[in-house]
PDB file of N, CA and C in Angstrom:
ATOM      1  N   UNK A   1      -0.911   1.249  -8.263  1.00  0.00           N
ATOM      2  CA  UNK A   1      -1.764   2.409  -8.053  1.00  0.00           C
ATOM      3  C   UNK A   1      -1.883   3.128  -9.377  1.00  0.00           C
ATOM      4  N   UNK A   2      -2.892   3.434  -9.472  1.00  0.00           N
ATOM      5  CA  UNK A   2      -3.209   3.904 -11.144  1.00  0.00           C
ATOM      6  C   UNK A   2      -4.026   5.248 -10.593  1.00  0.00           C
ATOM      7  N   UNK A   3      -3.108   6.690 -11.023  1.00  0.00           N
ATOM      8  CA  UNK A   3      -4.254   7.338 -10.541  1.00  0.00           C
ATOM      9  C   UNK A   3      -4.378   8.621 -12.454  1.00  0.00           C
ATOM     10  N   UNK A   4      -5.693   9.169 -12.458  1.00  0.00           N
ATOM     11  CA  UNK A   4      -5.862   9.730 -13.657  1.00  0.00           C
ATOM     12  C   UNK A   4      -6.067  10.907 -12.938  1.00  0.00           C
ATOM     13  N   UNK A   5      -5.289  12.054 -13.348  1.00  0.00           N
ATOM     14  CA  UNK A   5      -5.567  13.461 -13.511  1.00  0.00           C
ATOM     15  C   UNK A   5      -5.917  14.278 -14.298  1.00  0.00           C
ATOM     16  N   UNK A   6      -6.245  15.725 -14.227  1.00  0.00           N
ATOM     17  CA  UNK A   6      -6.326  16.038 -15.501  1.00  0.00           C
ATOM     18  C   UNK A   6      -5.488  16.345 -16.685  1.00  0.00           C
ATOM     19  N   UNK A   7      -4.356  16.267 -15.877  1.00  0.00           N
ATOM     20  CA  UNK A   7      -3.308  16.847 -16.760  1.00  0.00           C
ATOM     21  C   UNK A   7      -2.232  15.306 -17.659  1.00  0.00           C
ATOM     22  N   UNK A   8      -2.535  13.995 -16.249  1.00  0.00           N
ATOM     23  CA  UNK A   8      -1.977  13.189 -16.479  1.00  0.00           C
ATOM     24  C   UNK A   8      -1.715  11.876 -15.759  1.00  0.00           C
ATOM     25  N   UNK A   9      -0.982  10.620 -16.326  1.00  0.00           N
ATOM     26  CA  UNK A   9      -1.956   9.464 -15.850  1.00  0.00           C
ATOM     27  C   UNK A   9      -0.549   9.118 -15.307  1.00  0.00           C
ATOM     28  N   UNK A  10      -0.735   8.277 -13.969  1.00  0.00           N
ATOM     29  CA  UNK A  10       0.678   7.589 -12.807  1.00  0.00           C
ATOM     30  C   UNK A  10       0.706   5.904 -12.950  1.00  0.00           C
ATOM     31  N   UNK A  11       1.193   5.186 -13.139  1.00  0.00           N
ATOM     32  CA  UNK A  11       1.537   4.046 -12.991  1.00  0.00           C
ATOM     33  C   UNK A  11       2.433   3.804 -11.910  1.00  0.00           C
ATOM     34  N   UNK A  12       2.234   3.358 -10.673  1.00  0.00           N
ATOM     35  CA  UNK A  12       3.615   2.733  -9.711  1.00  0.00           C
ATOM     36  C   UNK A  12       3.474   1.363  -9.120  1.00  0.00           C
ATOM     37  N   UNK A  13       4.798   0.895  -8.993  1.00  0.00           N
ATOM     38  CA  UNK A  13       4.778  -0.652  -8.982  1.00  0.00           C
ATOM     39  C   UNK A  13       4.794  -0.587  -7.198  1.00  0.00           C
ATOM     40  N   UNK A  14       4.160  -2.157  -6.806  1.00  0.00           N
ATOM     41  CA  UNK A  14       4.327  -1.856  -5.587  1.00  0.00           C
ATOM     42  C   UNK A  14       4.571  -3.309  -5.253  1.00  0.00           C
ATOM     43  N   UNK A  15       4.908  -4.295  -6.299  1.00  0.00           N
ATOM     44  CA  UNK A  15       5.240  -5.864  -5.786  1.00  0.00           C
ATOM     45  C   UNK A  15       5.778  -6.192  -7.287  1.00  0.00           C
ATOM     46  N   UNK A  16       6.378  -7.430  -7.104  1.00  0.00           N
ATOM     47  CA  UNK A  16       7.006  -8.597  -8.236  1.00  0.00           C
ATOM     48  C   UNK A  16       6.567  -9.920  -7.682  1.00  0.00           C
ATOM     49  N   UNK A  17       6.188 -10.785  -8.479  1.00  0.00           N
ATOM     50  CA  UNK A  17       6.116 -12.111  -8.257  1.00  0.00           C
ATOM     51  C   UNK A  17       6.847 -13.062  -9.117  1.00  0.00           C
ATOM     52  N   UNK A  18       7.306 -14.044  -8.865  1.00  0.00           N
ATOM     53  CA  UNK A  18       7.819 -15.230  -9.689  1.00  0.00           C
ATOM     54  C   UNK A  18       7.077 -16.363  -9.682  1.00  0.00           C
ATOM     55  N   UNK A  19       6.457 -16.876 -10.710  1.00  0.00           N
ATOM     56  CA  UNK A  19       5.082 -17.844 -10.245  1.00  0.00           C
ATOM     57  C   UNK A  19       4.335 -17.487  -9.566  1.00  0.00           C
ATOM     58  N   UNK A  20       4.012 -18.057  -8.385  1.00  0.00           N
ATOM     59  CA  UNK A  20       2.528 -17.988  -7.682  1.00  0.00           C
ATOM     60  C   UNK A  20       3.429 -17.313  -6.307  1.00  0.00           C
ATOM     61  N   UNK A  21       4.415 -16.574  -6.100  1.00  0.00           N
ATOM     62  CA  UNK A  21       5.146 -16.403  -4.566  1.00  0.00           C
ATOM     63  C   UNK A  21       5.997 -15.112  -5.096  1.00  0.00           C
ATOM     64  N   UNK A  22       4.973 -14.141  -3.934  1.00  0.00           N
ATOM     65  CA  UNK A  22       5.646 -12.832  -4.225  1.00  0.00           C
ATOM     66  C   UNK A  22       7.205 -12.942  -3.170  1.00  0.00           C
ATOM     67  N   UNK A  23       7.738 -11.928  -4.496  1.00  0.00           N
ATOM     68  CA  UNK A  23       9.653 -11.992  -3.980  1.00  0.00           C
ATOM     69  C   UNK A  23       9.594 -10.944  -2.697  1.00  0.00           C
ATOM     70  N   UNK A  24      10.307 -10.799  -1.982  1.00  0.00           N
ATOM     71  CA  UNK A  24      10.606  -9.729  -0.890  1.00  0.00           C
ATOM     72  C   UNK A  24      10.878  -8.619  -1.505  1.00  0.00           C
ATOM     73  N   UNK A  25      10.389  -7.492  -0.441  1.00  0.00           N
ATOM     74  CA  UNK A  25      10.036  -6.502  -1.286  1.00  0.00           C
ATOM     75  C   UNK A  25      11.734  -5.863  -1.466  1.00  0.00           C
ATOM     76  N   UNK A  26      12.489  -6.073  -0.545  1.00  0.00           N
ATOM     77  CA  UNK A  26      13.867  -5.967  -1.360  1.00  0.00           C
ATOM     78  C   UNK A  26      14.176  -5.903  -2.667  1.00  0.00           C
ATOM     79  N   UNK A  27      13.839  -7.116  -3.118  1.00  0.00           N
ATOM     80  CA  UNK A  27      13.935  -7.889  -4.584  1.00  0.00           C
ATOM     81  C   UNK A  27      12.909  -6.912  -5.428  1.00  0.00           C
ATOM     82  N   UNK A  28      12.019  -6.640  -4.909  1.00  0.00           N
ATOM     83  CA  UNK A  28      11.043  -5.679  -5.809  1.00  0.00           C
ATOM     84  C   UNK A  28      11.555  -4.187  -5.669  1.00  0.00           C
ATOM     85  N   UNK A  29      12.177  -3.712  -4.927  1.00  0.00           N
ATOM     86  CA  UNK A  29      12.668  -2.216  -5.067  1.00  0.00           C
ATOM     87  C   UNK A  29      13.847  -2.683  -5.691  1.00  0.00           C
ATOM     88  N   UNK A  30      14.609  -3.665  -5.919  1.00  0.00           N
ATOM     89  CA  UNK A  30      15.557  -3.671  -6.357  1.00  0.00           C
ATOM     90  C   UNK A  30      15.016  -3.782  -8.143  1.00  0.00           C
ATOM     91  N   UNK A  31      14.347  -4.657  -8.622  1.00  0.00           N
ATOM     92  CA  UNK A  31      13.748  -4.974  -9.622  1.00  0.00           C
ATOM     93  C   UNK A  31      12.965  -3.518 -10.315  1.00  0.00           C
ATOM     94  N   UNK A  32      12.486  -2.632  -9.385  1.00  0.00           N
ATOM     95  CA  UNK A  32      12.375  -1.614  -9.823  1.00  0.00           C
ATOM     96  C   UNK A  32      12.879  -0.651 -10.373  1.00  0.00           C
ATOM     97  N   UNK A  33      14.081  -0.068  -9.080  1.00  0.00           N
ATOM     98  CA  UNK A  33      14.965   0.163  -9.921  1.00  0.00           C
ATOM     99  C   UNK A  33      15.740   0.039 -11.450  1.00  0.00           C
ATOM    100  N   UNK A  34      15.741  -1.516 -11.726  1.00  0.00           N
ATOM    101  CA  UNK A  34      16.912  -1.793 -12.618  1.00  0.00           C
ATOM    102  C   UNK A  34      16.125  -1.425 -13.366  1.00  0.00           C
ATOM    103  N   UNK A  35      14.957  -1.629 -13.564  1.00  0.00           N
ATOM    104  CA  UNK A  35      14.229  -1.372 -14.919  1.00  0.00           C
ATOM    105  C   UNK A  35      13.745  -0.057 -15.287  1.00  0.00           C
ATOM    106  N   UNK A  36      13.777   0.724 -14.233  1.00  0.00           N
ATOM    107  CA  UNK A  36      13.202   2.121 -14.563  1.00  0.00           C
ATOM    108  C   UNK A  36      12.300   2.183 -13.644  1.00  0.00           C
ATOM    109  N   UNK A  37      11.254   2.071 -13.176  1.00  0.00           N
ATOM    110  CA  UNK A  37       9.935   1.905 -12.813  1.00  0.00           C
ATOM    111  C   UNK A  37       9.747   2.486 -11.457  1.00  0.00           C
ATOM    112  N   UNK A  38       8.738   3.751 -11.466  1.00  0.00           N
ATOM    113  CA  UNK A  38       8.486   4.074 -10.236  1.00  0.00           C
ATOM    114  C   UNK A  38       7.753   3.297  -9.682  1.00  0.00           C
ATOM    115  N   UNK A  39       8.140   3.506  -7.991  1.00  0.00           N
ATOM    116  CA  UNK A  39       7.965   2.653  -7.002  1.00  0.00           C
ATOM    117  C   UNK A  39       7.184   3.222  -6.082  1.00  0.00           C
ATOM    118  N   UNK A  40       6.046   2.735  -5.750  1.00  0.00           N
ATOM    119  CA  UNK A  40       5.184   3.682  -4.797  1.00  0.00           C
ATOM    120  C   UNK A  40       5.674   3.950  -3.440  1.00  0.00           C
ATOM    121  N   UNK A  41       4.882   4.668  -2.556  1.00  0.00           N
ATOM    122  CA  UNK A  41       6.109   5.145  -1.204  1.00  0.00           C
ATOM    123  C   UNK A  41       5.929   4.111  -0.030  1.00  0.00           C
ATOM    124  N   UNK A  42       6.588   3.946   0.338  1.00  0.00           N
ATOM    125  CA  UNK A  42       6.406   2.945   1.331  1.00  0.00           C
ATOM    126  C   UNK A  42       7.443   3.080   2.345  1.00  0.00           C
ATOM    127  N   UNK A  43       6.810   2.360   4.060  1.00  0.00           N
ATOM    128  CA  UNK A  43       7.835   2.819   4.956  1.00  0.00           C
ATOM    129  C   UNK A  43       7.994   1.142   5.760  1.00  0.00           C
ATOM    130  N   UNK A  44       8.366   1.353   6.304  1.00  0.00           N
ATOM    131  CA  UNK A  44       8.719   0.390   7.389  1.00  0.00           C
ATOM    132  C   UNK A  44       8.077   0.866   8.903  1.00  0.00           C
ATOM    133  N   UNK A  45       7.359   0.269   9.440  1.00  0.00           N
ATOM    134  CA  UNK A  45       7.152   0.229  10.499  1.00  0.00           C
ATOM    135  C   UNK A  45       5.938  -0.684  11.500  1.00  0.00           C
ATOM    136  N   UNK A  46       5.485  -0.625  12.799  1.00  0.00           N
ATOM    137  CA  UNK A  46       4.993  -1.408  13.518  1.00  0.00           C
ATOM    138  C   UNK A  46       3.496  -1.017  13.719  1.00  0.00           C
ATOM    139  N   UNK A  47       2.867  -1.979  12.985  1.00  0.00           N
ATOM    140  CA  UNK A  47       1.061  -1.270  12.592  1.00  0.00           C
ATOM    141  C   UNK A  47       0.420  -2.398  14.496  1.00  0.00           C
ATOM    142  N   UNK A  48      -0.585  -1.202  14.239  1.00  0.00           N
ATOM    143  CA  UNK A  48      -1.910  -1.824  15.180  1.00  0.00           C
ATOM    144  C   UNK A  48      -2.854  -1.587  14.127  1.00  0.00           C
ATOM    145  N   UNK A  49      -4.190  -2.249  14.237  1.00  0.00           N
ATOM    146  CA  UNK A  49      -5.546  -2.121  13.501  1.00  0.00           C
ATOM    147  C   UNK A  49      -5.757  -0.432  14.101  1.00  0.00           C
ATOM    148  N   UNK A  50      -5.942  -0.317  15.324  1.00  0.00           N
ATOM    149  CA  UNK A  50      -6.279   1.315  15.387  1.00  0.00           C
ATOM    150  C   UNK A  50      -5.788   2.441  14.893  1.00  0.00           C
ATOM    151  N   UNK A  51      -4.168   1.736  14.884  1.00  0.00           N
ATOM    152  CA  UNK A  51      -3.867   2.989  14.211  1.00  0.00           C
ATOM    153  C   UNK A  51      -3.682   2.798  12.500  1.00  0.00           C
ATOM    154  N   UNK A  52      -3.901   1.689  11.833  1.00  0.00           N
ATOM    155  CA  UNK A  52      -4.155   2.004  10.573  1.00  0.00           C
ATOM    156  C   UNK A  52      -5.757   2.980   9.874  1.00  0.00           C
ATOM    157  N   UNK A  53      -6.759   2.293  10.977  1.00  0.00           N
ATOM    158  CA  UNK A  53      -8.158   2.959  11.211  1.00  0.00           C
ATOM    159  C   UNK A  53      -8.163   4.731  11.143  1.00  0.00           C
ATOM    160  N   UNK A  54      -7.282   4.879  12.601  1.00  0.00           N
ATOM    161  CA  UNK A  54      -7.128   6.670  12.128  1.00  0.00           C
ATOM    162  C   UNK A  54      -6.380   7.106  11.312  1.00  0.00           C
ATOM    163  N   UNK A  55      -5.629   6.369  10.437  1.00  0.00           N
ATOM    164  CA  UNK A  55      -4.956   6.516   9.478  1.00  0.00           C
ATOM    165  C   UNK A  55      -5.791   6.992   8.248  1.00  0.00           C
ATOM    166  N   UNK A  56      -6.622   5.730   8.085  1.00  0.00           N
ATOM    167  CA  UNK A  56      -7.718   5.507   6.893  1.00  0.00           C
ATOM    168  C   UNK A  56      -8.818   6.475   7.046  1.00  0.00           C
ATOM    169  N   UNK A  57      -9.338   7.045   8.307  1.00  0.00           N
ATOM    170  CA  UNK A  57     -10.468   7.748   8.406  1.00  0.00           C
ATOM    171  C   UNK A  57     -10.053   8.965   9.388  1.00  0.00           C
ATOM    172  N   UNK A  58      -8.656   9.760   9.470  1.00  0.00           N
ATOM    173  CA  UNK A  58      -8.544  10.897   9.369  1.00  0.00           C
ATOM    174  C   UNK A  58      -8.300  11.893   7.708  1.00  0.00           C
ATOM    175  N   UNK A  59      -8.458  11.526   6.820  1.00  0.00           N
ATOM    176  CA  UNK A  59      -8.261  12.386   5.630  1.00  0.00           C
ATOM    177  C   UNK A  59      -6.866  11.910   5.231  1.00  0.00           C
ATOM    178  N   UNK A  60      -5.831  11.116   5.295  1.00  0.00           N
ATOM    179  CA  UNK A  60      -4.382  11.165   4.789  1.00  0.00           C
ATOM    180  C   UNK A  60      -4.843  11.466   3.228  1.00  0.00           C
ATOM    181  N   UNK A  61      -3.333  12.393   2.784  1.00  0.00           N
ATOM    182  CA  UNK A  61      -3.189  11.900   1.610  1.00  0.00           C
ATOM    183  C   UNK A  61      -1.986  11.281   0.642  1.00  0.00           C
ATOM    184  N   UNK A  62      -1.757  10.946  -0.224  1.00  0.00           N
ATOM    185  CA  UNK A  62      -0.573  10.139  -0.619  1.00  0.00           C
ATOM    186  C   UNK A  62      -0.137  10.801  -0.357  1.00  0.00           C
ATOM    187  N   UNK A  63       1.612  10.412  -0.018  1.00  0.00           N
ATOM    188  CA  UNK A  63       3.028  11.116   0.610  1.00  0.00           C
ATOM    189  C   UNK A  63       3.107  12.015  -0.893  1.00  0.00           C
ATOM    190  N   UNK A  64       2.902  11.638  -2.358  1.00  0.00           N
ATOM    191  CA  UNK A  64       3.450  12.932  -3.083  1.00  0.00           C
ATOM    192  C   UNK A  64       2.544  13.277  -4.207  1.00  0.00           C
ATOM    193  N   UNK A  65       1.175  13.447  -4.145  1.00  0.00           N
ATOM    194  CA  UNK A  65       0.344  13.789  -4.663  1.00  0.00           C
ATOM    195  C   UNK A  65      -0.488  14.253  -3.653  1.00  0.00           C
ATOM    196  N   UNK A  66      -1.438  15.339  -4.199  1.00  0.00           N
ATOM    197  CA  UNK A  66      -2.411  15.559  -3.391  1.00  0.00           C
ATOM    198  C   UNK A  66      -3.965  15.396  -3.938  1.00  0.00           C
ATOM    199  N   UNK A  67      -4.309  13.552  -3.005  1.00  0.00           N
ATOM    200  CA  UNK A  67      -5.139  12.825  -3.910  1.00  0.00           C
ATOM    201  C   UNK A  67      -5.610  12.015  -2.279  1.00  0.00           C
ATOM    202  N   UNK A  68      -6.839  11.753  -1.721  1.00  0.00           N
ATOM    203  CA  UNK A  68      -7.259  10.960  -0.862  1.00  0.00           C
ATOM    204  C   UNK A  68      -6.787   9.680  -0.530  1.00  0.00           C
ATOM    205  N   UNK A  69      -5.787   9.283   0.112  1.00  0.00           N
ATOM    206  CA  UNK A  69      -5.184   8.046   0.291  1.00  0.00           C
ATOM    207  C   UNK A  69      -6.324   7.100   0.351  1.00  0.00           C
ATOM    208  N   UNK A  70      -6.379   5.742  -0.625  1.00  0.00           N
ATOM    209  CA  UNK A  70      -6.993   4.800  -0.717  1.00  0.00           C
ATOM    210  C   UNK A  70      -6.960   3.867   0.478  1.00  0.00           C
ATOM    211  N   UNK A  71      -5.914   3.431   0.684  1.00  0.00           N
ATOM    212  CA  UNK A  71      -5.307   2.315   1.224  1.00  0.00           C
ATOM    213  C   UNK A  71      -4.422   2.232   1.633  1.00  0.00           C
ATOM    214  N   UNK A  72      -3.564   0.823   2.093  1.00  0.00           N
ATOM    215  CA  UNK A  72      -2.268   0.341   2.510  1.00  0.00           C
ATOM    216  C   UNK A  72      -2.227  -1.036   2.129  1.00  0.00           C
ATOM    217  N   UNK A  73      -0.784  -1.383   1.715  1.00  0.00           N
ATOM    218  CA  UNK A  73      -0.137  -2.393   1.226  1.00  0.00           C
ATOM    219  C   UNK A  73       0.014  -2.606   2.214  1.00  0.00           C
ATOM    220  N   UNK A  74      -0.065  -4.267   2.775  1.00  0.00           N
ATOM    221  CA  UNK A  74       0.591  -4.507   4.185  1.00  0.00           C
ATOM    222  C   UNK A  74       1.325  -5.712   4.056  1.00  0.00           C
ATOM    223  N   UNK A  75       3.013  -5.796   3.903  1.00  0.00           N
ATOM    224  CA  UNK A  75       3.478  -6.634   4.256  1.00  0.00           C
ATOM    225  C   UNK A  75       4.251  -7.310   4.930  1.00  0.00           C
ATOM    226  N   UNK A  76       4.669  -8.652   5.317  1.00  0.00           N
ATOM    227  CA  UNK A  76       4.602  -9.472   5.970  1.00  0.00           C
ATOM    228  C   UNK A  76       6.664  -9.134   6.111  1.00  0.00           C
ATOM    229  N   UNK A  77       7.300  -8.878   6.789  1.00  0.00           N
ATOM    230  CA  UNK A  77       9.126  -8.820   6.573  1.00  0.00           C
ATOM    231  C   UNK A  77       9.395  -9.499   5.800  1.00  0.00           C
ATOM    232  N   UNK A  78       9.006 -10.578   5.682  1.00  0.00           N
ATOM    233  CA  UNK A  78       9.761 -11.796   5.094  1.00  0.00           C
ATOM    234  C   UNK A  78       9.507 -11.706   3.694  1.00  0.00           C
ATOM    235  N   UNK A  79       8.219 -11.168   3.531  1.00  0.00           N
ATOM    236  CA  UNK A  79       7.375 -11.575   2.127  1.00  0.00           C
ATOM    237  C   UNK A  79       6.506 -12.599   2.107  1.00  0.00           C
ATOM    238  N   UNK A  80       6.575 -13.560   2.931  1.00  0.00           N
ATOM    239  CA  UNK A  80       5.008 -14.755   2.898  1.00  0.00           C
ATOM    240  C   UNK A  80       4.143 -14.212   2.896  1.00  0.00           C
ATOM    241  N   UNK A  81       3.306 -13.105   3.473  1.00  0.00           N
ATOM    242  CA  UNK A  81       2.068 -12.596   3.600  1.00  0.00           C
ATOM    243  C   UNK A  81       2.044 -11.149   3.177  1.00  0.00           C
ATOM    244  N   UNK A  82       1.068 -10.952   2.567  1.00  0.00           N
ATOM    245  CA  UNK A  82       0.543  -9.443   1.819  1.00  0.00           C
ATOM    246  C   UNK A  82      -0.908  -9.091   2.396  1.00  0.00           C
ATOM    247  N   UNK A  83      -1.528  -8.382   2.867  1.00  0.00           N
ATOM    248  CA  UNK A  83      -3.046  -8.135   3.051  1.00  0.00           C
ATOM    249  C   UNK A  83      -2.884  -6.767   2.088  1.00  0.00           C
ATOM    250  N   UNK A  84      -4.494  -6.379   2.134  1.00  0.00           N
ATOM    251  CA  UNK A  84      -4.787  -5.181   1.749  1.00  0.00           C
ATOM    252  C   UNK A  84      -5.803  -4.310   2.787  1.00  0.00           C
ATOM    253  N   UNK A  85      -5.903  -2.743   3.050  1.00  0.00           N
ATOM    254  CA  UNK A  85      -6.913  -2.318   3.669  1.00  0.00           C
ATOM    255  C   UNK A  85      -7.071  -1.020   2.940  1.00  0.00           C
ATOM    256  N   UNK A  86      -8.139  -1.425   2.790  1.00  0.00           N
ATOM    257  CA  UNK A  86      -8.861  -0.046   2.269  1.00  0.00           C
ATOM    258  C   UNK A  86      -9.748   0.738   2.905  1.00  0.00           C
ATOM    259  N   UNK A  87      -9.757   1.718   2.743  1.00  0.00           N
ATOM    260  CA  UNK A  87     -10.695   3.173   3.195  1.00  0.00           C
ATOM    261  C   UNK A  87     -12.237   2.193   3.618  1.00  0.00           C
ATOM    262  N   UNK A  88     -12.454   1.999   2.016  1.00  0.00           N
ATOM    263  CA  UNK A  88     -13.783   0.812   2.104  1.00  0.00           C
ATOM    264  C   UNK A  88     -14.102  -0.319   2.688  1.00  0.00           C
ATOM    265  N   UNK A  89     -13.054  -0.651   3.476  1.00  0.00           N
ATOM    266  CA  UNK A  89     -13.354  -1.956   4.278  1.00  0.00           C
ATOM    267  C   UNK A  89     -13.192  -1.408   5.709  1.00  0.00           C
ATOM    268  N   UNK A  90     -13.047  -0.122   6.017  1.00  0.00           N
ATOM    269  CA  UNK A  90     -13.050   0.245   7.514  1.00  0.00           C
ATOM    270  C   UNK A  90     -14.580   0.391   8.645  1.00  0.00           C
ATOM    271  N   UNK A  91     -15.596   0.313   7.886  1.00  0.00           N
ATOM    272  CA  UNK A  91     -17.258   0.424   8.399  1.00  0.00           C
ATOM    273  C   UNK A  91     -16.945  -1.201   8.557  1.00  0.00           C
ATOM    274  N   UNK A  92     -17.087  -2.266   7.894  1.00  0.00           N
ATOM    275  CA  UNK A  92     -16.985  -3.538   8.407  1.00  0.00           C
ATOM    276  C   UNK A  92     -16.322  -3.960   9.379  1.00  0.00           C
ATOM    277  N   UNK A  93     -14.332  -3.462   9.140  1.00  0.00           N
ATOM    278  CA  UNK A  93     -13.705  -3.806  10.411  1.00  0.00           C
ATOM    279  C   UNK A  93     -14.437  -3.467  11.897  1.00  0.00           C
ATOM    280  N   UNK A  94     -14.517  -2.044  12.018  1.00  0.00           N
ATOM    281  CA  UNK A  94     -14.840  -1.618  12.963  1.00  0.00           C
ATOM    282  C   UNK A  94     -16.180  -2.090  13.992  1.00  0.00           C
ATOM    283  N   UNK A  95     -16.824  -2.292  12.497  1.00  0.00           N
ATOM    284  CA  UNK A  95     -18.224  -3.180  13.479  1.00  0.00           C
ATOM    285  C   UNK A  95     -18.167  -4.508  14.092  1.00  0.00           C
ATOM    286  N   UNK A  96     -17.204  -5.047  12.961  1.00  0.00           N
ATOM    287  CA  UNK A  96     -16.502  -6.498  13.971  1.00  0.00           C
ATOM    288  C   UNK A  96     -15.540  -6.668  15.085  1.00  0.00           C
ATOM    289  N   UNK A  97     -14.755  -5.622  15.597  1.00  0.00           N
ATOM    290  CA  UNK A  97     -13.741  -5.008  16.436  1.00  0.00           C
ATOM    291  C   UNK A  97     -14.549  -5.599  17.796  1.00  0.00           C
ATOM    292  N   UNK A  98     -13.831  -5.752  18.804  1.00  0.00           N
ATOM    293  CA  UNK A  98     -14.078  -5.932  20.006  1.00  0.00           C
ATOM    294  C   UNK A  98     -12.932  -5.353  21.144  1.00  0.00           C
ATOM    295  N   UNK A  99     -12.349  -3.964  21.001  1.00  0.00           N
ATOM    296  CA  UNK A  99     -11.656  -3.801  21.425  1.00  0.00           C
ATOM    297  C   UNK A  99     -11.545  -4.066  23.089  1.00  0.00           C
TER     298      UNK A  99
END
């Protein structure tokens, strides 16, 4: 996440890979740590598409800035799978939805 203010610019890590296979994100908060490197916020818990939707299109904003939440990192426990959802891909989901 790269965000520019006026006062000043954020860099935070939010994965590690080794070759072509991202490590568990364990291994990446841990990897963060050692090196210094802020780590963006992240939680643990049990998503539905709806409720990432009112997530994305009630106004959130990042847990510690006050800046329009983009998105969500979404991954997989294990680490095999990563998606992304963005603000901008919620008019498409929704029109394809068949709830």
């Amino acid at each position: 996440i790269y965000i520019c203010g006026a006062d000043w610019y954020d860099i935070r890590v939010f994965d590690f890979a080794k070759g072509q296979q991202f490590l568990p994100f364990e291994e990446a908060i841990s990897l963060a740590e050692g090196y210094g490197l802020p780590l963006v916020h992240y939680e643990e818990c049990n998503l539905s598409l709806p409720s990432v939707i009112h997530q994305l299109t009630t106004g959130r904003d990042y847990d510690d800035i006050s800046a329009p939440l983009e998105g969500f990192v979404v991954r997989d426990p294990d680490g095999d799978r990563i998606a992304k959802i963005r603000c901008e891909d919620v008019p498409k989901i929704s029109a394809t939805r068949s709830d």
